[in-house]
Protein backbone atom coordinates (compact mmCIF):
# COMPACT_ATOMS: atom_id res chain seq x y z
CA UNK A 1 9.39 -10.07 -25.08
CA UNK A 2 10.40 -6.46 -26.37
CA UNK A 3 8.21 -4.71 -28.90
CA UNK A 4 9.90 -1.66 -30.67
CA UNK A 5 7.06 0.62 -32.22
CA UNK A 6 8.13 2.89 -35.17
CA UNK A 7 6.38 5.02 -37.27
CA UNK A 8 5.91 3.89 -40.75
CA UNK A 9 8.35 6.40 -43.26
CA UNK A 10 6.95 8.05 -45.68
CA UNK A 11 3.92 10.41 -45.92
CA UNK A 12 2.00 9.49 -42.72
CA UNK A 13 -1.04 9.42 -43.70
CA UNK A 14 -0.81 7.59 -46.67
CA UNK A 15 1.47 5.22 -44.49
CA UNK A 16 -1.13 5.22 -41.71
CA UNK A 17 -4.41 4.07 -43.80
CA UNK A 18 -1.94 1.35 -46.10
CA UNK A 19 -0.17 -0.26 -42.65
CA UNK A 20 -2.66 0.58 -39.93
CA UNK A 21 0.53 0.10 -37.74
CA UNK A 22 -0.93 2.29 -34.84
CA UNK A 23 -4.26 0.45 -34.85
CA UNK A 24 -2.85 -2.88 -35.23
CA UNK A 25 -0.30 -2.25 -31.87
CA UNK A 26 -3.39 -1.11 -30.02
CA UNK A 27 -5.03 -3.93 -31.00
CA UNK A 28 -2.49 -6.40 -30.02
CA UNK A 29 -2.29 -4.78 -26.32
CA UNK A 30 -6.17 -4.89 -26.07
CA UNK A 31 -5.95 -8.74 -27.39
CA UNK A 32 -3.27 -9.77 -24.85
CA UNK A 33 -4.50 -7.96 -22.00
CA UNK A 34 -7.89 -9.38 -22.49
CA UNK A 35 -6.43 -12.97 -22.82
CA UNK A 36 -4.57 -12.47 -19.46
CA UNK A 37 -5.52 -13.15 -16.50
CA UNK A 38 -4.78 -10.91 -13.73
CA UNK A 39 -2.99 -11.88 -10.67
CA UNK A 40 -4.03 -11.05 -7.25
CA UNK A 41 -1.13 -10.54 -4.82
CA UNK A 42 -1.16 -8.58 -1.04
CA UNK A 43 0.82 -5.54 -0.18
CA UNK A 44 1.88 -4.32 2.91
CA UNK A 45 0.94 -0.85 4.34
CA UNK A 46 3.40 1.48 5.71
CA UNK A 47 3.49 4.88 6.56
CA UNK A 48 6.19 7.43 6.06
CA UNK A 49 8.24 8.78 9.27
CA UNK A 50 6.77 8.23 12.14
CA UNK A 51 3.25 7.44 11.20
CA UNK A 52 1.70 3.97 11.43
CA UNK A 53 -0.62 2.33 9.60
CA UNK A 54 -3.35 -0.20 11.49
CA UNK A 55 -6.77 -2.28 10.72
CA UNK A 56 -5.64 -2.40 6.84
CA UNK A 57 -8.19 -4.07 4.87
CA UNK A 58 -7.13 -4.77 1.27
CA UNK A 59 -10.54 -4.72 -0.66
CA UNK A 60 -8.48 -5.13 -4.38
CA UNK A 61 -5.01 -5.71 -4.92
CA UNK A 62 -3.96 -7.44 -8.70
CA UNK A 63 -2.02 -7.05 -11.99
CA UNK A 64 -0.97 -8.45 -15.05
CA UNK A 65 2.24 -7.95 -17.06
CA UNK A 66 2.45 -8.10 -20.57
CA UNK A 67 6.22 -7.85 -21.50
CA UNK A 68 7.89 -5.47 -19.22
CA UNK A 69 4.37 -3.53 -18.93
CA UNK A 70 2.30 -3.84 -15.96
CA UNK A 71 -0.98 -2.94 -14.88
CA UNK A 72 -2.05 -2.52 -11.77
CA UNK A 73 -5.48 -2.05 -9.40
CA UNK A 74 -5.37 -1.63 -6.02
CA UNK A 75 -8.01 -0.45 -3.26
CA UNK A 76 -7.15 -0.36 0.55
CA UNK A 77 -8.88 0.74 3.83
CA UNK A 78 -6.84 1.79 7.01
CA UNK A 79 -6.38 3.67 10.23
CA UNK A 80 -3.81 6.36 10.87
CA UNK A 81 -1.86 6.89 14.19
CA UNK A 82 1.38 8.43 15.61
CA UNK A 83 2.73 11.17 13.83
CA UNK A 84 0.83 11.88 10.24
CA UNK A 85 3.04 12.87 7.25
CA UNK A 86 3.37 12.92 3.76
CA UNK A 87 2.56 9.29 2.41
CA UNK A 88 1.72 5.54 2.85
CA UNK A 89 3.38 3.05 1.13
CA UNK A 90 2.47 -0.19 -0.15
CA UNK A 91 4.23 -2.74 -1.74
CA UNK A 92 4.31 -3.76 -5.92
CA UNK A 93 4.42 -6.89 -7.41
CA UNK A 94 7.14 -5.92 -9.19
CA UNK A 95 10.57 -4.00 -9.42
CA UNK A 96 9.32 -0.09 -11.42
CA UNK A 97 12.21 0.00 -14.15
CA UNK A 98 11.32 3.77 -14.23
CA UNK A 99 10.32 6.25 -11.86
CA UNK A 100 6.11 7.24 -13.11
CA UNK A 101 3.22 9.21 -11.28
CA UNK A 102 -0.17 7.46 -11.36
CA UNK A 103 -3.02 9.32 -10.53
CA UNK A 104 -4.97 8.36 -7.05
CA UNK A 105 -8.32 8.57 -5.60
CA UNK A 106 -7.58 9.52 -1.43
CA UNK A 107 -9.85 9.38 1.47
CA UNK A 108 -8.57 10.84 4.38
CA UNK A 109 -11.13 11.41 7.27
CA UNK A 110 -14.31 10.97 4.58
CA UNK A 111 -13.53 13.76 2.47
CA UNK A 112 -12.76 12.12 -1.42
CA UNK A 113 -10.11 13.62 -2.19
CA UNK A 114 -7.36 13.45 -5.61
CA UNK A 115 -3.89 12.23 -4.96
CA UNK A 116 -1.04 10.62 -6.55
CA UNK A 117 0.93 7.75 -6.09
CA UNK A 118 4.91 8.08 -6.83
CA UNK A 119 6.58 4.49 -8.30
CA UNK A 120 10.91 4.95 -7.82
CA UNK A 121 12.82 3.63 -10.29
CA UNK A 122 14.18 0.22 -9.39
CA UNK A 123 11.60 -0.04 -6.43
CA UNK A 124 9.09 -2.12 -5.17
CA UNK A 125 7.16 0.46 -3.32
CA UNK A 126 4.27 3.01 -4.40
CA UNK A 127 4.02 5.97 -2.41
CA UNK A 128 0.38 7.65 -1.98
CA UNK A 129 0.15 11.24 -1.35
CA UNK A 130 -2.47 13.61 -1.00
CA UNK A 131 -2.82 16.06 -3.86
CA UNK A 132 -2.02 19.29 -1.86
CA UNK A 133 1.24 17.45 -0.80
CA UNK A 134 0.25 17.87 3.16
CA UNK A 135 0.22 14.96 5.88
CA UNK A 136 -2.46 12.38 6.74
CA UNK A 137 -4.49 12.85 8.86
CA UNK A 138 -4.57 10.69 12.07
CA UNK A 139 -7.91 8.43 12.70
CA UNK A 140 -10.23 6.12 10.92
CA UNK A 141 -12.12 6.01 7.27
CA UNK A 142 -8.64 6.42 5.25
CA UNK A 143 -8.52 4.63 1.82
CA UNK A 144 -6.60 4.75 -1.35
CA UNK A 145 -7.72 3.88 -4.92
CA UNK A 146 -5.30 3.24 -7.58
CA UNK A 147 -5.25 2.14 -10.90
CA UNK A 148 -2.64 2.63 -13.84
CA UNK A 149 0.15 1.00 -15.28
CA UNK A 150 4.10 1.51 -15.23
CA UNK A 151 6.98 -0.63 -16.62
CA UNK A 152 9.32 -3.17 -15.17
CA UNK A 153 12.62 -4.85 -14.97
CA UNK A 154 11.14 -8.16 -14.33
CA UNK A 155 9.90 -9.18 -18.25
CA UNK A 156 7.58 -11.49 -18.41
């Protein structure tokens, strides 16, 4: 299903109040993401280089896809060992037809910390960073919070 949004032509306000075409879209987004039901699914953790990722514990990992539009909500626990550097990586449901930041909530030795998680065009892996762009830290009490949405090749 493709959906091409345009702006009405003509004056836009008058076209705005008479078509309520930006209000009606919204609408229909709300409508269909309330109607769907959201799929639970279970990444694997990875860590870039040579750092390695034990004891995950996926507390929330699930989407839906409306079109080529999917959101996404995921929560993990872990442990850090050998050599800490710049992200861990988990796997998406599905293929990013675009490369997007998403904004991420990081724990990395019990400090709450902001982050960001990088999706690569034509991947199926989110990268989770810190927001200062340094390493992990080795140890226990790491987690990563996510929740956004980004587009992909596989329409539903």
């Amino acid at each position: 299903m493709t959906v091409k949004i345009s702006a009405p032509i003509g004056l836009f306000e008058d076209s705005l109040l008479e078509k309520d075409w930006f209000f009606n879209v919204y609408r229909k987004l709300t409508e269909d993401l309330k109607t769907k039901t959201f799929t639970d699914f279970v990444p694997t953790l990875s860590g870039s280089g040579s750092m390695s990722i034990s004891s995950s514990v996926i507390n929330l990992a699930r989407y839906a896809a409306i079109g080529e539009l999917v959101f996404i909500e995921l929560s993990a626990t872990f442990t850090i060992g050998g050599t800490p550097d710049l992200s861990v990586n988990l796997d998406l449901p599905l293929t990013a037809s675009g490369s997007v930041i998403l904004p991420a909530v990081v724990v990395d030795g019990g400090n709450e910390l902001s982050g960001f998680a990088i999706l690569t065009s034509g991947s199926k892996t989110i990268d989770v960073r810190r927001y200062d762009g340094g390493n992990w830290n080795s140890g226990t009490v790491r987690e990563i919070k996510i929740s956004g949405q980004y587009r992909s090749t596989e329409a539903y």
